[in-house]
Structures are given as C-alpha cells and as structure tokens.
C-alpha atoms as a PDB file:
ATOM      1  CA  UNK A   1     168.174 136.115  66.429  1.00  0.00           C
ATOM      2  CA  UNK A   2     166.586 134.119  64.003  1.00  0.00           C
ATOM      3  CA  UNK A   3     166.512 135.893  60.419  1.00  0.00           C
ATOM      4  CA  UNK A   4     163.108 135.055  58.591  1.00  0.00           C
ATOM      5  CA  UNK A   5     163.379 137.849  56.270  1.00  0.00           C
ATOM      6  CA  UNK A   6     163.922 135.200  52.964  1.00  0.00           C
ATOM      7  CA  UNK A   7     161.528 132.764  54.617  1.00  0.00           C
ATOM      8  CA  UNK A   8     157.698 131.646  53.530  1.00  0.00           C
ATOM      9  CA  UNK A   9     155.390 130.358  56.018  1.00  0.00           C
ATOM     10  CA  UNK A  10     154.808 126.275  55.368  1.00  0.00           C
ATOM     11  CA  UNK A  11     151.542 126.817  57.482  1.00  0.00           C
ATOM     12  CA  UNK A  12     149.344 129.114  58.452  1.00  0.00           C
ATOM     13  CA  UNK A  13     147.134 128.562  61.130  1.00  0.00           C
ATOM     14  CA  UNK A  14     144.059 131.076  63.220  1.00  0.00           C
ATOM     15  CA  UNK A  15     147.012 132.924  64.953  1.00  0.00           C
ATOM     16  CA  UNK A  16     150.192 131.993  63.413  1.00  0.00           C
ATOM     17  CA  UNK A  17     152.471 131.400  60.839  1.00  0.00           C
ATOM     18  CA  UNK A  18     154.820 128.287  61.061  1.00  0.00           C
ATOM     19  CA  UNK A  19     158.585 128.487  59.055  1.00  0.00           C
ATOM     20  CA  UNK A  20     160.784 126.603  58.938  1.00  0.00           C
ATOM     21  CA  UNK A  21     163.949 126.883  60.687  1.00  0.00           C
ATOM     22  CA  UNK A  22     166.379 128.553  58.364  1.00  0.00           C
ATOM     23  CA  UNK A  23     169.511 126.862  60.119  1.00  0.00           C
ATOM     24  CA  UNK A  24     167.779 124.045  61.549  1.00  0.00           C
ATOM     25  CA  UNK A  25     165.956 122.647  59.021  1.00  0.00           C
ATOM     26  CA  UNK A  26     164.391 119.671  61.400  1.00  0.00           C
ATOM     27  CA  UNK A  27     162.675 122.981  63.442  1.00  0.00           C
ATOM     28  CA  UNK A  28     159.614 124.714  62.855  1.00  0.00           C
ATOM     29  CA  UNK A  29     159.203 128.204  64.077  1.00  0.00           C
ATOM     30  CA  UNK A  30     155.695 129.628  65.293  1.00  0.00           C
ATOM     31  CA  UNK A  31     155.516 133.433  64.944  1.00  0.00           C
ATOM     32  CA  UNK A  32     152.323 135.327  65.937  1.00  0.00           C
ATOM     33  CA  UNK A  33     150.144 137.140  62.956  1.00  0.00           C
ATOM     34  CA  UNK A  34     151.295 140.795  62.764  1.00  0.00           C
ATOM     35  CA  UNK A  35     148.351 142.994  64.504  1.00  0.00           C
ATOM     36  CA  UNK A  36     146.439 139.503  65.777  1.00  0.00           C
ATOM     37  CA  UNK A  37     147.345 140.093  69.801  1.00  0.00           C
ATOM     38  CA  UNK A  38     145.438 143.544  69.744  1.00  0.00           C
ATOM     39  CA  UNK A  39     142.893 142.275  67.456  1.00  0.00           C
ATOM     40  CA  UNK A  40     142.126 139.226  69.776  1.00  0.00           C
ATOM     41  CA  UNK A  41     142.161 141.820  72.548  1.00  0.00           C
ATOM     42  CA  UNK A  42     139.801 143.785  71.075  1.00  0.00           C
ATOM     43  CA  UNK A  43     137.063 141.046  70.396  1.00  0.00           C
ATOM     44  CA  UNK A  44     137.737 139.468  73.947  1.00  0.00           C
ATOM     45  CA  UNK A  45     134.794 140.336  76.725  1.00  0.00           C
ATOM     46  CA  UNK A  46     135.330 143.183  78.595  1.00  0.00           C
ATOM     47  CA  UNK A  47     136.087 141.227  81.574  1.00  0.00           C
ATOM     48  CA  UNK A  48     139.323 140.083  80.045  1.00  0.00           C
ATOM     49  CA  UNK A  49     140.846 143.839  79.343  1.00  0.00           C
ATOM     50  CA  UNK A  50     142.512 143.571  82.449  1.00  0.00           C
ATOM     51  CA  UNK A  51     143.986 140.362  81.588  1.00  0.00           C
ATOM     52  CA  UNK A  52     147.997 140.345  80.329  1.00  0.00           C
ATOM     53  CA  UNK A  53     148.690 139.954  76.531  1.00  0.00           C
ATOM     54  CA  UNK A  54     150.238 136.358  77.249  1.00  0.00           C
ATOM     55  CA  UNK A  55     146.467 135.317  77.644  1.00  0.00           C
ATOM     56  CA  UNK A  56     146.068 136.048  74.098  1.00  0.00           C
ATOM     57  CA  UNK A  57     149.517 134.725  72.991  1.00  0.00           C
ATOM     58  CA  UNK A  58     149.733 131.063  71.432  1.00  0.00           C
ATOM     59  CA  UNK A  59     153.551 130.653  71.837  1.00  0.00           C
ATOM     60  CA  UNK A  60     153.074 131.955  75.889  1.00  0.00           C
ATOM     61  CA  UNK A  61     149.897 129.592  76.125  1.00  0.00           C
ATOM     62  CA  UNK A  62     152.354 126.786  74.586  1.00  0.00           C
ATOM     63  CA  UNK A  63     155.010 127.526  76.566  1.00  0.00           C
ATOM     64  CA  UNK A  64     152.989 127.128  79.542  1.00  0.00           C
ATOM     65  CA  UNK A  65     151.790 123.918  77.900  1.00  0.00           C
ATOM     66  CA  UNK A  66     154.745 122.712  78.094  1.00  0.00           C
ATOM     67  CA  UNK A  67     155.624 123.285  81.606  1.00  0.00           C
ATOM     68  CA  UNK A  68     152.743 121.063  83.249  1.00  0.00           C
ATOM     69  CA  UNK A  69     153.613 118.384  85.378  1.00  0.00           C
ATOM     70  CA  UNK A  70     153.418 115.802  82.592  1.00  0.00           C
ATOM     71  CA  UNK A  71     156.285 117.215  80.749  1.00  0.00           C
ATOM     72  CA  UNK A  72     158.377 119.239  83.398  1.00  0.00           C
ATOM     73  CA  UNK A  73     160.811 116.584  84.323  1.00  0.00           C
ATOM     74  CA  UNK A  74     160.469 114.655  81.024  1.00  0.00           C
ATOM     75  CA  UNK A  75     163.864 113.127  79.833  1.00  0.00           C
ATOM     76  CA  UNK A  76     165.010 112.761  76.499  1.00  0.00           C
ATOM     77  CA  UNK A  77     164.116 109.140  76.922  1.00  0.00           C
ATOM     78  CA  UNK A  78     160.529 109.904  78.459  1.00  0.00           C
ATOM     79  CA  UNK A  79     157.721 108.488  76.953  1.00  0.00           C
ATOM     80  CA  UNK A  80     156.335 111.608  76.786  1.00  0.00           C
ATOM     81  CA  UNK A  81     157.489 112.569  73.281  1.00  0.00           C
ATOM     82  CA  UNK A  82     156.555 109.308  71.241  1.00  0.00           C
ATOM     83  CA  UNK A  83     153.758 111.786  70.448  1.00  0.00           C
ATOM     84  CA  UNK A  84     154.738 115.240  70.880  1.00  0.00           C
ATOM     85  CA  UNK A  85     157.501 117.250  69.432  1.00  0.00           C
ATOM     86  CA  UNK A  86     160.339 118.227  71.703  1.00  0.00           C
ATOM     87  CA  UNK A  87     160.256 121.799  72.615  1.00  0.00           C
ATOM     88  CA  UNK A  88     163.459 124.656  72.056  1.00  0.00           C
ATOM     89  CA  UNK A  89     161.688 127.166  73.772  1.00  0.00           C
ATOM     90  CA  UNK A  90     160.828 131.025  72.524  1.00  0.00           C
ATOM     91  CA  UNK A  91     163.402 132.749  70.521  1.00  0.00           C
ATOM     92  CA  UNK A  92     163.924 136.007  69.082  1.00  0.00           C
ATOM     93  CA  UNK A  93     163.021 136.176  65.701  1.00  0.00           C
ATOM     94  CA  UNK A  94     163.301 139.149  62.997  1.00  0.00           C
ATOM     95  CA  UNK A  95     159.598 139.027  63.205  1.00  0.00           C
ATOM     96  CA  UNK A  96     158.956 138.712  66.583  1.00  0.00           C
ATOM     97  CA  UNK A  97     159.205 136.318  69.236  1.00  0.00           C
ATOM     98  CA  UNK A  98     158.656 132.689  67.967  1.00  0.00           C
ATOM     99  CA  UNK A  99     157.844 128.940  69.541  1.00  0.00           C
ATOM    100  CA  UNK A 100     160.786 126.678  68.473  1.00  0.00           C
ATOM    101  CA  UNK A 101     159.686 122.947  68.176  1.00  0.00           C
ATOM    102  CA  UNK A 102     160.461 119.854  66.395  1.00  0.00           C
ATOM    103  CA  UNK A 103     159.212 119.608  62.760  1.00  0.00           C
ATOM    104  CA  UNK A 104     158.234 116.660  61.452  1.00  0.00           C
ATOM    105  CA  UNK A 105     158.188 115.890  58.044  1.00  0.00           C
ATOM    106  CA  UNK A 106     157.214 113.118  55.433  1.00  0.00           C
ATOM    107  CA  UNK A 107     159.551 111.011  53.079  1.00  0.00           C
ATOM    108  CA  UNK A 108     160.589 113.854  50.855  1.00  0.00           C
ATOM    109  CA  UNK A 109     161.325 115.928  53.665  1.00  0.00           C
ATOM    110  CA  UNK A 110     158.475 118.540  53.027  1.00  0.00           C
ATOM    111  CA  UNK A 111     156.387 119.170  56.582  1.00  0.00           C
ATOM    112  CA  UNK A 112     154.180 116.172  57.805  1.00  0.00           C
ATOM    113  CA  UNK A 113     150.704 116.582  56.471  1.00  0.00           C
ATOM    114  CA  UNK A 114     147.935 117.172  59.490  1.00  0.00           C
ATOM    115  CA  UNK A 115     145.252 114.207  60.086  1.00  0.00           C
ATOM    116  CA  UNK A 116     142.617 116.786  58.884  1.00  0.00           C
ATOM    117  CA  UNK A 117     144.094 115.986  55.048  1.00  0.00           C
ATOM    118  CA  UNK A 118     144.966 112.331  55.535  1.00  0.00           C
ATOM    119  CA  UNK A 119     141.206 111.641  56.422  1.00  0.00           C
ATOM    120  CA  UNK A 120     139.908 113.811  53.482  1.00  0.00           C
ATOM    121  CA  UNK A 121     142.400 111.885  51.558  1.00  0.00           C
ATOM    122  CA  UNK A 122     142.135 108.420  53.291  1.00  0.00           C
ATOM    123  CA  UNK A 123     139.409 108.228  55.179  1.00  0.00           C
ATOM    124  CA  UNK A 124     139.241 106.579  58.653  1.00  0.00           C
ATOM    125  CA  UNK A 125     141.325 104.058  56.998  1.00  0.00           C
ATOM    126  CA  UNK A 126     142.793 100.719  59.516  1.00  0.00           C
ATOM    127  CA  UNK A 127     146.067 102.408  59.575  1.00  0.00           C
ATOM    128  CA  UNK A 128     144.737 105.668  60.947  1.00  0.00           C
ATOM    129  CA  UNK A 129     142.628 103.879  63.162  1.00  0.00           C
ATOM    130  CA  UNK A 130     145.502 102.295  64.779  1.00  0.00           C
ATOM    131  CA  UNK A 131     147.129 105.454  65.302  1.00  0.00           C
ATOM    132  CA  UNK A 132     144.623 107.130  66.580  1.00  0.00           C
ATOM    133  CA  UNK A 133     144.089 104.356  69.021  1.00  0.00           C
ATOM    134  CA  UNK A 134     147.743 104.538  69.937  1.00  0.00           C
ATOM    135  CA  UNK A 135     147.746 108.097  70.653  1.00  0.00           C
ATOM    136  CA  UNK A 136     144.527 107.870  72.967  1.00  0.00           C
ATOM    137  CA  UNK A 137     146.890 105.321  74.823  1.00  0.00           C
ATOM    138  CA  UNK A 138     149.353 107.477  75.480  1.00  0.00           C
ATOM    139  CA  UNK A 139     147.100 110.323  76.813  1.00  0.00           C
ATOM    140  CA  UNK A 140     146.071 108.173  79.226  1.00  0.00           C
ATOM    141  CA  UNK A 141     149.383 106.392  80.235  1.00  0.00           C
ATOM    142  CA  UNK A 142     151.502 109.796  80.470  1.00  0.00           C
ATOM    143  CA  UNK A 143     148.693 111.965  81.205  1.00  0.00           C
ATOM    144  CA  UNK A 144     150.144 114.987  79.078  1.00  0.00           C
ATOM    145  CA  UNK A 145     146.926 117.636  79.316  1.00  0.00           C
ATOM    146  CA  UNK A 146     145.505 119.081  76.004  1.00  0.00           C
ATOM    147  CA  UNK A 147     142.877 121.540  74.656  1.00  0.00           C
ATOM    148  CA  UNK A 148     140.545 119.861  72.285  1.00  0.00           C
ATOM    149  CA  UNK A 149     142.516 117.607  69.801  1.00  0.00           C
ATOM    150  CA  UNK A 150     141.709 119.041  66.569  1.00  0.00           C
ATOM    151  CA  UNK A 151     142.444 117.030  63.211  1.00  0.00           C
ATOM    152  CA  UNK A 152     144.344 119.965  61.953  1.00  0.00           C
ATOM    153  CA  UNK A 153     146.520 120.120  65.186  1.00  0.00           C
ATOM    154  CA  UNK A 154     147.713 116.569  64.778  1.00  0.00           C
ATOM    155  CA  UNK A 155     150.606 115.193  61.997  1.00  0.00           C
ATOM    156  CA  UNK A 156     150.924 112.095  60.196  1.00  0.00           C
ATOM    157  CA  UNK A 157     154.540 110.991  60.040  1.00  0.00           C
ATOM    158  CA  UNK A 158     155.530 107.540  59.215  1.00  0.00           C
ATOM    159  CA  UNK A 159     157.474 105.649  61.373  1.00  0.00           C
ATOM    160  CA  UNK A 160     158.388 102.086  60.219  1.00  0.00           C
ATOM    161  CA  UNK A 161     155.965 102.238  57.502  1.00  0.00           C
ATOM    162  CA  UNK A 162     153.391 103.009  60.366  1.00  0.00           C
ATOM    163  CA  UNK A 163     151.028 106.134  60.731  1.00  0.00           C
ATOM    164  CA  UNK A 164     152.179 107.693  63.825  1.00  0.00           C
ATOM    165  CA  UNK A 165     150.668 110.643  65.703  1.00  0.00           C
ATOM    166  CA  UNK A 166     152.258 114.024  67.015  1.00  0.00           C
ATOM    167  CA  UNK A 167     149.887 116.453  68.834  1.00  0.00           C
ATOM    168  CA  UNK A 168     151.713 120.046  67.086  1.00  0.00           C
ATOM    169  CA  UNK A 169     149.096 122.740  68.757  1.00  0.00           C
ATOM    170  CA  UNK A 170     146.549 122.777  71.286  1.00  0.00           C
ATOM    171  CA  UNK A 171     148.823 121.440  74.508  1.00  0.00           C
ATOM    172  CA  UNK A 172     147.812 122.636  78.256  1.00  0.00           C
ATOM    173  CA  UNK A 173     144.722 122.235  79.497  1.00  0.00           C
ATOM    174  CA  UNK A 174     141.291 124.755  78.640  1.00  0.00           C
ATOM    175  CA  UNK A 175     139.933 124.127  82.374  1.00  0.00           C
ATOM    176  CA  UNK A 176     139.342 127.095  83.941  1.00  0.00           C
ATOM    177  CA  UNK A 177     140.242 125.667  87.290  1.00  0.00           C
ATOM    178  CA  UNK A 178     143.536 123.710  87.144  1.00  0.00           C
ATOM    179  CA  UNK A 179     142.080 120.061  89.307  1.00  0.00           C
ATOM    180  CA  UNK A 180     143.620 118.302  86.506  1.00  0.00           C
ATOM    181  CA  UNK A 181     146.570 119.682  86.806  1.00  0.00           C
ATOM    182  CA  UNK A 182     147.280 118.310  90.575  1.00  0.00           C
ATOM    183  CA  UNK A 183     144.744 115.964  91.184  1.00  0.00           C
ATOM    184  CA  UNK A 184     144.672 111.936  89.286  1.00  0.00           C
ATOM    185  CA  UNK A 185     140.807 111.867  89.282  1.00  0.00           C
ATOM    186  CA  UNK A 186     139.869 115.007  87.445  1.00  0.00           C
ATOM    187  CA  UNK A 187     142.974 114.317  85.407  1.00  0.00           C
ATOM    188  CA  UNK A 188     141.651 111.312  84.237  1.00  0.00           C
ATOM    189  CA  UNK A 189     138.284 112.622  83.362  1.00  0.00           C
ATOM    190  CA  UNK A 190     139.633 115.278  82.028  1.00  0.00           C
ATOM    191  CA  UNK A 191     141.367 113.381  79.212  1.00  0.00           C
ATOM    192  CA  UNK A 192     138.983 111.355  78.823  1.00  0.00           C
ATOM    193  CA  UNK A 193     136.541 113.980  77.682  1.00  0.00           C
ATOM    194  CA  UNK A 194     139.573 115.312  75.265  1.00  0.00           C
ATOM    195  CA  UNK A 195     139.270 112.038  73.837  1.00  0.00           C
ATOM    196  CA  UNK A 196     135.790 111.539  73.577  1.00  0.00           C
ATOM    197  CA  UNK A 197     135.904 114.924  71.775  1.00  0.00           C
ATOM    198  CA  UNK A 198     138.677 114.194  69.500  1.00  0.00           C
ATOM    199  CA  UNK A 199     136.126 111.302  68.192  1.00  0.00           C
ATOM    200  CA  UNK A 200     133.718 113.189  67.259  1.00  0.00           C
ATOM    201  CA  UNK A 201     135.627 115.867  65.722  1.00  0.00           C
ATOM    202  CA  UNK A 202     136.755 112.900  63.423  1.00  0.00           C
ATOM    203  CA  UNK A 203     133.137 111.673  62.602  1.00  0.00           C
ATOM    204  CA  UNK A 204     132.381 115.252  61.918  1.00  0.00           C
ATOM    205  CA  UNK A 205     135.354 115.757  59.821  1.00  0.00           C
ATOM    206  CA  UNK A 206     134.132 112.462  57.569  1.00  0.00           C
ATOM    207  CA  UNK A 207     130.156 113.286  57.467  1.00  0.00           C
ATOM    208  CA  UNK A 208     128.510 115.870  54.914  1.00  0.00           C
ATOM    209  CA  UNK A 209     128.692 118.409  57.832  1.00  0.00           C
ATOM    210  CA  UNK A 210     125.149 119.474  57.673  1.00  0.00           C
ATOM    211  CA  UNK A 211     125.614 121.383  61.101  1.00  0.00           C
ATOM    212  CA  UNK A 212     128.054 123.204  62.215  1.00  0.00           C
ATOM    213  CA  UNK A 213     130.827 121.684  64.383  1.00  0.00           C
ATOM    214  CA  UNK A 214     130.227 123.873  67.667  1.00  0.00           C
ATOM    215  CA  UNK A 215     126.153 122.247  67.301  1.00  0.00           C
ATOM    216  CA  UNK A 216     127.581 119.039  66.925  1.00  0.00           C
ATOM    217  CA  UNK A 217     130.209 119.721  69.628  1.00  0.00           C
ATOM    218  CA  UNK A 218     127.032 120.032  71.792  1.00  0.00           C
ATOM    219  CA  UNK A 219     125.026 117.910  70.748  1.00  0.00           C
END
C-alpha cells in the first residue's frame, strides 16, 4: 500500500488530487476526491443510475484509456510515449485506490507546470508553437485517442532546452460509439476534431474571454 498520510497534494484537479509518490519520487499518484463518486452520481441523469461507479471514476476511465489499441502493445521503445507518461497501473493507497503514472517535472525538480500557465505566462510564444505542432503530429502518426485536449491537461517539460508536450489527463476517447476505436477513417476524423478543438481552446485561453468557453466551443 502506498502511505499518503504525511503527503500534500501538488495538484488538484475537478475530481482528483495528484501526490507525489512518496518512494518514487519520479511518480505521481491520482487519488479520487473523498465523497466526489456519489456526488457525481447524484448530479448524473437519471438514465445513468443504473450505470457502474467506474463510469464516474477518473483513474477506471484512465485505465481504460490506456488499454486502447494505440497503447496496448506499446513497447518501452514505442513512439507512443514521446508524449504521454508511462502508466504503473492502480494501486492501493491509504486513501483509496490511486492512478500511478510518470511525473514530470521542471529543472528544480518541482512538477512540470501545465500549458494553461505557460500561455498566461508566455503567450503563444514560437517555442510553444512548435510544441504544440509536434504533439498534433504525433496524434496523428500513433493515433493514441483523447477526450478534448485541455491546456490544463497538458505539461511543459523541457527536453534539450525544447518545450515538449505530455498529454497527463483526458486519454480514451468521449465517442459514445467506439468507430474510432476499430476503424482508420473515423479514427482519423476523430483526432482531427480533438485537434481542431485543442486550437481553439488555446485562442480562448489567450482572448479576454468575453463568452464562455462551452459558447465558444460551439460556436
């Protein structure tokens, strides 16, 4: 079991708090909210109460992530993880079950700060644009499936001086029919449309944000 008792969360995101590993320190560990399962129940429609808790679960939803074809045979060597951490599984932790991933951090070793703070630091600078650019890349090449790509789901580490990319939340696909999943077309299109999200959600992040991001998301 992993003992978080003397831990602090680094992070805290909608539905979890991230730690950091207290014998691996290159690990982050992703443990749900106390009470947020049944809370997210409880706001869900009433179409879903039949559903299992795993529906409303980010580490099961990421472990699922995980296991799509992209990633399922993926060797240490694969491609695959030039943008996404590698993955230890869930683990028993003293406050619950937890996600186990790679944790990347920045030159002083403190956690990698998300792209949502470099742009509000940086702007859409030529170095972020590059990175950005190589990350849309490898979607396409390795076809690894995402939910939207949200700034504050992506880290900044630098590699070789370089901005690089890692997608830390948000992996599997939010189709409610899985075509991407086994067929090339949809799969395609599907990332595609990540992508041309994940633009916008940048623009949005950089403008005065006179309208909410779900109207802009639609319009």
């Amino acid at each position: 079991m992993i003992d978080l008792s003397n831990s602090k969360p680094f992070a805290k995101g909608g539905n979890r708090n991230c730690f950091r590993h207290p014998d691996f320190p290159d690990r982050c560990v992703k443990v749900m909210l106390p009470g947020r399962l049944a809370e997210l129940r409880a706001r869900a429609p009433w179409y879903k109460s039949l559903v299992r808790d795993s529906h409303f679960d980010d580490n099961a939803r990421e472990q699922a992530g995980y296991r799509q074809r992209a990633l399922k045979h993926a060797g240490p060597e694969s491609p695959v993880w030039q943008h996404l951490p590698r993955y230890y599984g869930i683990q028993e932790t003293s406050l619950g079950p937890g996600s186990v991933s790679e944790l990347f951090v920045d030159e002083q070793g403190e956690p990698s700060p998300t792209l949502e703070y470099y742009l509000q630091t940086n702007g859409l600078d030529a170095e972020i644009q590059n990175a950005l650019q190589q990350f849309e890349n490898w979607l396409r090449a390795t076809g690894v499936l995402t939910k939207n790509l949200l700034p504050h789901n992506l880290v900044v580490t630098k590699k070789s001086g370089n901005p690089t990319l890692y997608l830390i939340d948000g992996l599997g696909s939010a189709a409610a029919l899985p075509l991407s999943e086994h067929f090339e077309i949809s799969r395609r299109r599907y990332i595609s449309r990540r992508i041309e999200r994940m633009w916008k959600r940048i623009h949005w992040e950089l403008s005065d944000r006179n309208i909410p991001w779900k109207t802009a998301e639609r319009l």
